[in-house]
C-alpha atoms as a PDB file:
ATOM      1  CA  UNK A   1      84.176 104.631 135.288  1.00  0.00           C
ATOM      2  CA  UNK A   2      85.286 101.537 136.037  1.00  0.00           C
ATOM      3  CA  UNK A   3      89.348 101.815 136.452  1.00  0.00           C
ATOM      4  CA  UNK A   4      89.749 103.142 139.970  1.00  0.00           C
ATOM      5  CA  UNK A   5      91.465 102.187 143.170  1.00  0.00           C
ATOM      6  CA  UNK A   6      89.403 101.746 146.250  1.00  0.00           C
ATOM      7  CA  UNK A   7      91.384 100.699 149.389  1.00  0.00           C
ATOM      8  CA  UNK A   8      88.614  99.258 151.315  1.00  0.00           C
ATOM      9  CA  UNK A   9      87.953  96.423 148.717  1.00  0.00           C
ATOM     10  CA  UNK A  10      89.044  92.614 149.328  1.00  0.00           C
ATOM     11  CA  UNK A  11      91.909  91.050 147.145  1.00  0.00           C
ATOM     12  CA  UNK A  12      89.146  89.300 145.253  1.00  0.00           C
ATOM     13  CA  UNK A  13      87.344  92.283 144.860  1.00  0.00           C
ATOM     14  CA  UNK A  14      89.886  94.129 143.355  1.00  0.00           C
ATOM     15  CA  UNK A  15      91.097  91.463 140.762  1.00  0.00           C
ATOM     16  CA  UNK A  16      87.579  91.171 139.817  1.00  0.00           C
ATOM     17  CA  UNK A  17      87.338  95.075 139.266  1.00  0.00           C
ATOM     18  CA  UNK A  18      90.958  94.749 137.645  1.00  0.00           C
ATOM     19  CA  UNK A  19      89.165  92.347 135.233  1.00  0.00           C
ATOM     20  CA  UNK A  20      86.529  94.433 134.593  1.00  0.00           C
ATOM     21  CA  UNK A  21      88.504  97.383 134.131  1.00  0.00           C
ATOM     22  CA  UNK A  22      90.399  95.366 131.418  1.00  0.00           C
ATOM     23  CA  UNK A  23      87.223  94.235 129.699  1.00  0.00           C
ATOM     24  CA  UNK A  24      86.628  98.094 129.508  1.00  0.00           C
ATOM     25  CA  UNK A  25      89.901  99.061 128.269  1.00  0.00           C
ATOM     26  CA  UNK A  26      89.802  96.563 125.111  1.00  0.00           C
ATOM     27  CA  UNK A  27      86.759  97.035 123.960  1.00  0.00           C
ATOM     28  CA  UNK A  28      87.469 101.009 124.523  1.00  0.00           C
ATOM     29  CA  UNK A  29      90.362 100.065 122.335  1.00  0.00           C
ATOM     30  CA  UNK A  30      88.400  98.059 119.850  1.00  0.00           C
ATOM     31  CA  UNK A  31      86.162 100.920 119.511  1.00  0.00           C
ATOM     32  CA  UNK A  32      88.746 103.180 118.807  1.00  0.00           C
ATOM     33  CA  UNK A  33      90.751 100.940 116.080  1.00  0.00           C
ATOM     34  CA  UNK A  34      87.042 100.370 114.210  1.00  0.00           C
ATOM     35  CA  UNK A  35      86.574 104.449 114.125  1.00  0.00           C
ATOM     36  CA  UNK A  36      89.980 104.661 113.190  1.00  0.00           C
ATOM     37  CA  UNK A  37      89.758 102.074 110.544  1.00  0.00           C
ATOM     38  CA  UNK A  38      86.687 103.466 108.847  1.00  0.00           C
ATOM     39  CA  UNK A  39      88.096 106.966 108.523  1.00  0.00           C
ATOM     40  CA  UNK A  40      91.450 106.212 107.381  1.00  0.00           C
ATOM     41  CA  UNK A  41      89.316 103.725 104.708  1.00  0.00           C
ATOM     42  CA  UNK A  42      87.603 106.682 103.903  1.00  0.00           C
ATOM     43  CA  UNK A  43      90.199 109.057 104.111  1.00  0.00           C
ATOM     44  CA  UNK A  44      92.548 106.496 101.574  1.00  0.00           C
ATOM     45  CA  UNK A  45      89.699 105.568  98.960  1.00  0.00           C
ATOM     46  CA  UNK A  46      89.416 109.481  98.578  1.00  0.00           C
ATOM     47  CA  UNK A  47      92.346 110.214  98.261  1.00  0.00           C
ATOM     48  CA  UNK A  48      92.940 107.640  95.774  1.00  0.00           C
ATOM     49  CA  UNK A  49      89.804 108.832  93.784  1.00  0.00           C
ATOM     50  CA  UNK A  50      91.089 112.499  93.428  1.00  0.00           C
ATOM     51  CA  UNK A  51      94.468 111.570  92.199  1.00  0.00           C
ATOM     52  CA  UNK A  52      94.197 108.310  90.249  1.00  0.00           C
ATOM     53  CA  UNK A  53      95.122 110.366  86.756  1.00  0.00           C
ATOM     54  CA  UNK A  54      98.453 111.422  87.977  1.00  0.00           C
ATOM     55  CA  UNK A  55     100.825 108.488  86.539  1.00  0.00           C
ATOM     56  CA  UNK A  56     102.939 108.774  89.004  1.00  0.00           C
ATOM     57  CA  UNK A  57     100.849 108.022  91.999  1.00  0.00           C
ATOM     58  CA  UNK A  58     102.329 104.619  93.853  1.00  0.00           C
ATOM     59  CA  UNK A  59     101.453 102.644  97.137  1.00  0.00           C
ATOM     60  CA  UNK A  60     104.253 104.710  98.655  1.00  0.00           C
ATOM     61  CA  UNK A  61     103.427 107.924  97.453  1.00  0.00           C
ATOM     62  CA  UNK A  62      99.929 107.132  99.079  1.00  0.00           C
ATOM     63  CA  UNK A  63     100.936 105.570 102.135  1.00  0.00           C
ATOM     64  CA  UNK A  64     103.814 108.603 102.920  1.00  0.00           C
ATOM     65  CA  UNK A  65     100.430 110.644 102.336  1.00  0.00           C
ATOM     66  CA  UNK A  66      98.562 109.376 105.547  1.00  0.00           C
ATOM     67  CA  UNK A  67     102.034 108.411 107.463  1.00  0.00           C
ATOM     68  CA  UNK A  68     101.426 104.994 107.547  1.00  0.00           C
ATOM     69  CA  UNK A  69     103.548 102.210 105.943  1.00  0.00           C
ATOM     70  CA  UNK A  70     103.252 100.815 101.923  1.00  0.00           C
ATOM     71  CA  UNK A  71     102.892  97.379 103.962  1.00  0.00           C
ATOM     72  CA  UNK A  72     100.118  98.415 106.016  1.00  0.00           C
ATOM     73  CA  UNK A  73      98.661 100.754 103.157  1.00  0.00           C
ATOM     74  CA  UNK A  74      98.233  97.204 100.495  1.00  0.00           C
ATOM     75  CA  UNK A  75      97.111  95.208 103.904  1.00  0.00           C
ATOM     76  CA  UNK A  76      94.632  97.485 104.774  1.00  0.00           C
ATOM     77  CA  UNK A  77      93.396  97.908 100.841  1.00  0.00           C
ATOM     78  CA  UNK A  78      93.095  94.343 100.567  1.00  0.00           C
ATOM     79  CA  UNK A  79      91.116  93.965 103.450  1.00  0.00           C
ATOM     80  CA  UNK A  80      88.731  97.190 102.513  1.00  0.00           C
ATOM     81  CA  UNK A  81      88.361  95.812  98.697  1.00  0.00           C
ATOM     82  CA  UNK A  82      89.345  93.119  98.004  1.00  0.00           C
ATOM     83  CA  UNK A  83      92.244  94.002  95.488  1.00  0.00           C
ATOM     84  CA  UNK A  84      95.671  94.850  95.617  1.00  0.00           C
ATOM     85  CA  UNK A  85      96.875  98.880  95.063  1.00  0.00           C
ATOM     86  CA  UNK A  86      97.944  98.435  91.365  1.00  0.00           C
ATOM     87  CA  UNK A  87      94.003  96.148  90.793  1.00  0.00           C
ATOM     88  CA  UNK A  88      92.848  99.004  92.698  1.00  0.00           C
ATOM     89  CA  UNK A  89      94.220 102.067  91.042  1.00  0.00           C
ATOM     90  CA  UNK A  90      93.703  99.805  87.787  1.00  0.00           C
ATOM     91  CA  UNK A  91      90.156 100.014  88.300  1.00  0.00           C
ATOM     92  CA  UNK A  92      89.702 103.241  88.911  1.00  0.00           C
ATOM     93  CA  UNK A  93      91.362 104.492  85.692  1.00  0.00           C
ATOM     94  CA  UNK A  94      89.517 101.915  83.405  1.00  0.00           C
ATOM     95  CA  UNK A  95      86.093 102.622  84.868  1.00  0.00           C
ATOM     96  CA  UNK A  96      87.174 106.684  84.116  1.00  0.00           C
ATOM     97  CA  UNK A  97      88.201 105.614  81.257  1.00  0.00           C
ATOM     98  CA  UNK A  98      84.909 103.677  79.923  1.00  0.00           C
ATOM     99  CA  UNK A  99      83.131 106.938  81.507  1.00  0.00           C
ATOM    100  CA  UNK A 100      85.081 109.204  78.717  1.00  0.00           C
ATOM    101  CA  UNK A 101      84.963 106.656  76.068  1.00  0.00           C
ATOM    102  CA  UNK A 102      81.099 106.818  75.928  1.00  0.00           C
ATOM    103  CA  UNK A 103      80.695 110.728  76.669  1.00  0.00           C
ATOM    104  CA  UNK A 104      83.467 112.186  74.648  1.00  0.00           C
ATOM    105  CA  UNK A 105      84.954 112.407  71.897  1.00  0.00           C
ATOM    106  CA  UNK A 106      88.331 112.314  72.889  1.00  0.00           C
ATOM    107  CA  UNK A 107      91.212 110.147  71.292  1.00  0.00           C
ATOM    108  CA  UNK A 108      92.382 106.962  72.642  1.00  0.00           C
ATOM    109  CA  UNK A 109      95.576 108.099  73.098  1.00  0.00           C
ATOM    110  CA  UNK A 110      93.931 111.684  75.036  1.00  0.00           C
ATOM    111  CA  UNK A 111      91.975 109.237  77.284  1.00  0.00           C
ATOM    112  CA  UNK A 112      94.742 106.974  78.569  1.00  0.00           C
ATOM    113  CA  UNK A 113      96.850 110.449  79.403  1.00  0.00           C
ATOM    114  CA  UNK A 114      93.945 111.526  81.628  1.00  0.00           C
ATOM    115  CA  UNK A 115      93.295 108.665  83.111  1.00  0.00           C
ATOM    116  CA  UNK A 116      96.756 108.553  84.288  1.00  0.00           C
ATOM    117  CA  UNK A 117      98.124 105.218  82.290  1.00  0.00           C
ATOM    118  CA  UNK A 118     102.047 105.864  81.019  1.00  0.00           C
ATOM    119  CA  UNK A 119     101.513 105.055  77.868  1.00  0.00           C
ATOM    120  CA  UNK A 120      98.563 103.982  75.576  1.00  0.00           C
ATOM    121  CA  UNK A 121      99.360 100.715  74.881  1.00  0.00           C
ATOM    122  CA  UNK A 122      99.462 100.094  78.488  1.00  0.00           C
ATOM    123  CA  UNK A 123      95.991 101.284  78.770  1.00  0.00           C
ATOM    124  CA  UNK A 124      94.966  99.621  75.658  1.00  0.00           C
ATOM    125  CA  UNK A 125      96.364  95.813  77.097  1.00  0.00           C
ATOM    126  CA  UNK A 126      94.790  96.899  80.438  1.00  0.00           C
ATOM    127  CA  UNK A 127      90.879  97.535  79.281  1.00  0.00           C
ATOM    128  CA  UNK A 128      90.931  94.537  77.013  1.00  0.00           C
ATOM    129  CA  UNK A 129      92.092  92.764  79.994  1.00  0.00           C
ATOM    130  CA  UNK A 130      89.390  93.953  82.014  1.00  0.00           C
ATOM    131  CA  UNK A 131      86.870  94.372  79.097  1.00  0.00           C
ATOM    132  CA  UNK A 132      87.918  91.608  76.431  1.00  0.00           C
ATOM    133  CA  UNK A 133      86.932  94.143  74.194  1.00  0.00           C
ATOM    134  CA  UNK A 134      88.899  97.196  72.542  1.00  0.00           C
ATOM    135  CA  UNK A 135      88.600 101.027  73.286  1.00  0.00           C
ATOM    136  CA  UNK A 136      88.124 101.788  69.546  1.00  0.00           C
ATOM    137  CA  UNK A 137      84.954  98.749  69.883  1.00  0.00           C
ATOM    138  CA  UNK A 138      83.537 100.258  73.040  1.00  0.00           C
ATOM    139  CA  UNK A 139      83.286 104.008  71.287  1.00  0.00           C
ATOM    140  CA  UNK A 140      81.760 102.193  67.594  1.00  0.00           C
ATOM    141  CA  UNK A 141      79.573 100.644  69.761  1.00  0.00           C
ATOM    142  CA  UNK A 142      78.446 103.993  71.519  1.00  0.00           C
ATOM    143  CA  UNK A 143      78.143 105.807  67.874  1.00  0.00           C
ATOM    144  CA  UNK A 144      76.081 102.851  66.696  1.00  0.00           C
ATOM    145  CA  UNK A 145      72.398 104.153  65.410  1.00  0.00           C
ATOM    146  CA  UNK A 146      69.723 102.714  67.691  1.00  0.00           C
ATOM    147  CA  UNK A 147      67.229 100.685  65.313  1.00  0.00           C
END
């Protein structure tokens, strides 16, 4: 352990051990913040994962979640994937609702309630966004006869 004080040594000595004791603190630091920053990643994408079909989830309703701030929650997203909450949370609820499109028979309008969209034609401008195709075209295609 590097951060102790020993009388005996020079001036030099001890700013060169203060230096080194520095070295050890950051990178004990850096350590720390890395750890930290792949279980709060974690921890958030869970999170996220498990309650994406509630409509009223938000940036701040998931940042009050893990006491952090909605600034640092969207930071810290984009860093992690590359898109913003709302592209985030988008994502997940159009990839859900592809998933129940082509293993259910559920309505359109059934689908964009569980997937946690507000209203259908929300979710119906949002996967033809992502899709540039429809919901009804994506289940015709699924009921299509294989030749």
């Amino acid at each position: 352990y590097l951060c102790r004080y020993d009388a005996t040594l020079t001036a030099q000595q001890m700013l060169s051990h203060l230096r080194d004791c520095c070295v050890e603190i950051c990178s004990h630091v850096q350590f720390l913040k890395h750890s930290h920053n792949e279980t709060l990643q974690k921890n958030v994408l869970n999170w996220m994962a498990q309650n994406f079909q509630n409509p009223e989830i938000n940036a701040a309703m998931t940042a009050e979640q893990f006491h952090i701030s909605k600034k640092y929650l969207s930071q810290f997203l984009k860093e992690q994937t590359g898109k913003s909450y709302t592209e985030y949370v988008e994502e997940l609820r159009l990839n859900h609702a592809m998933k129940l499109l082509k293993t259910t028979e559920l309505n359109i309008t059934e689908i964009s309630e569980q997937c946690g969209f507000s209203t259908a034609n929300t979710f119906y401008k949002a996967f033809r966004r992502k899709y540039q195709l429809s919901p009804s075209a994506v289940r015709k295609e699924e009921n299509q006869p294989v030749q």
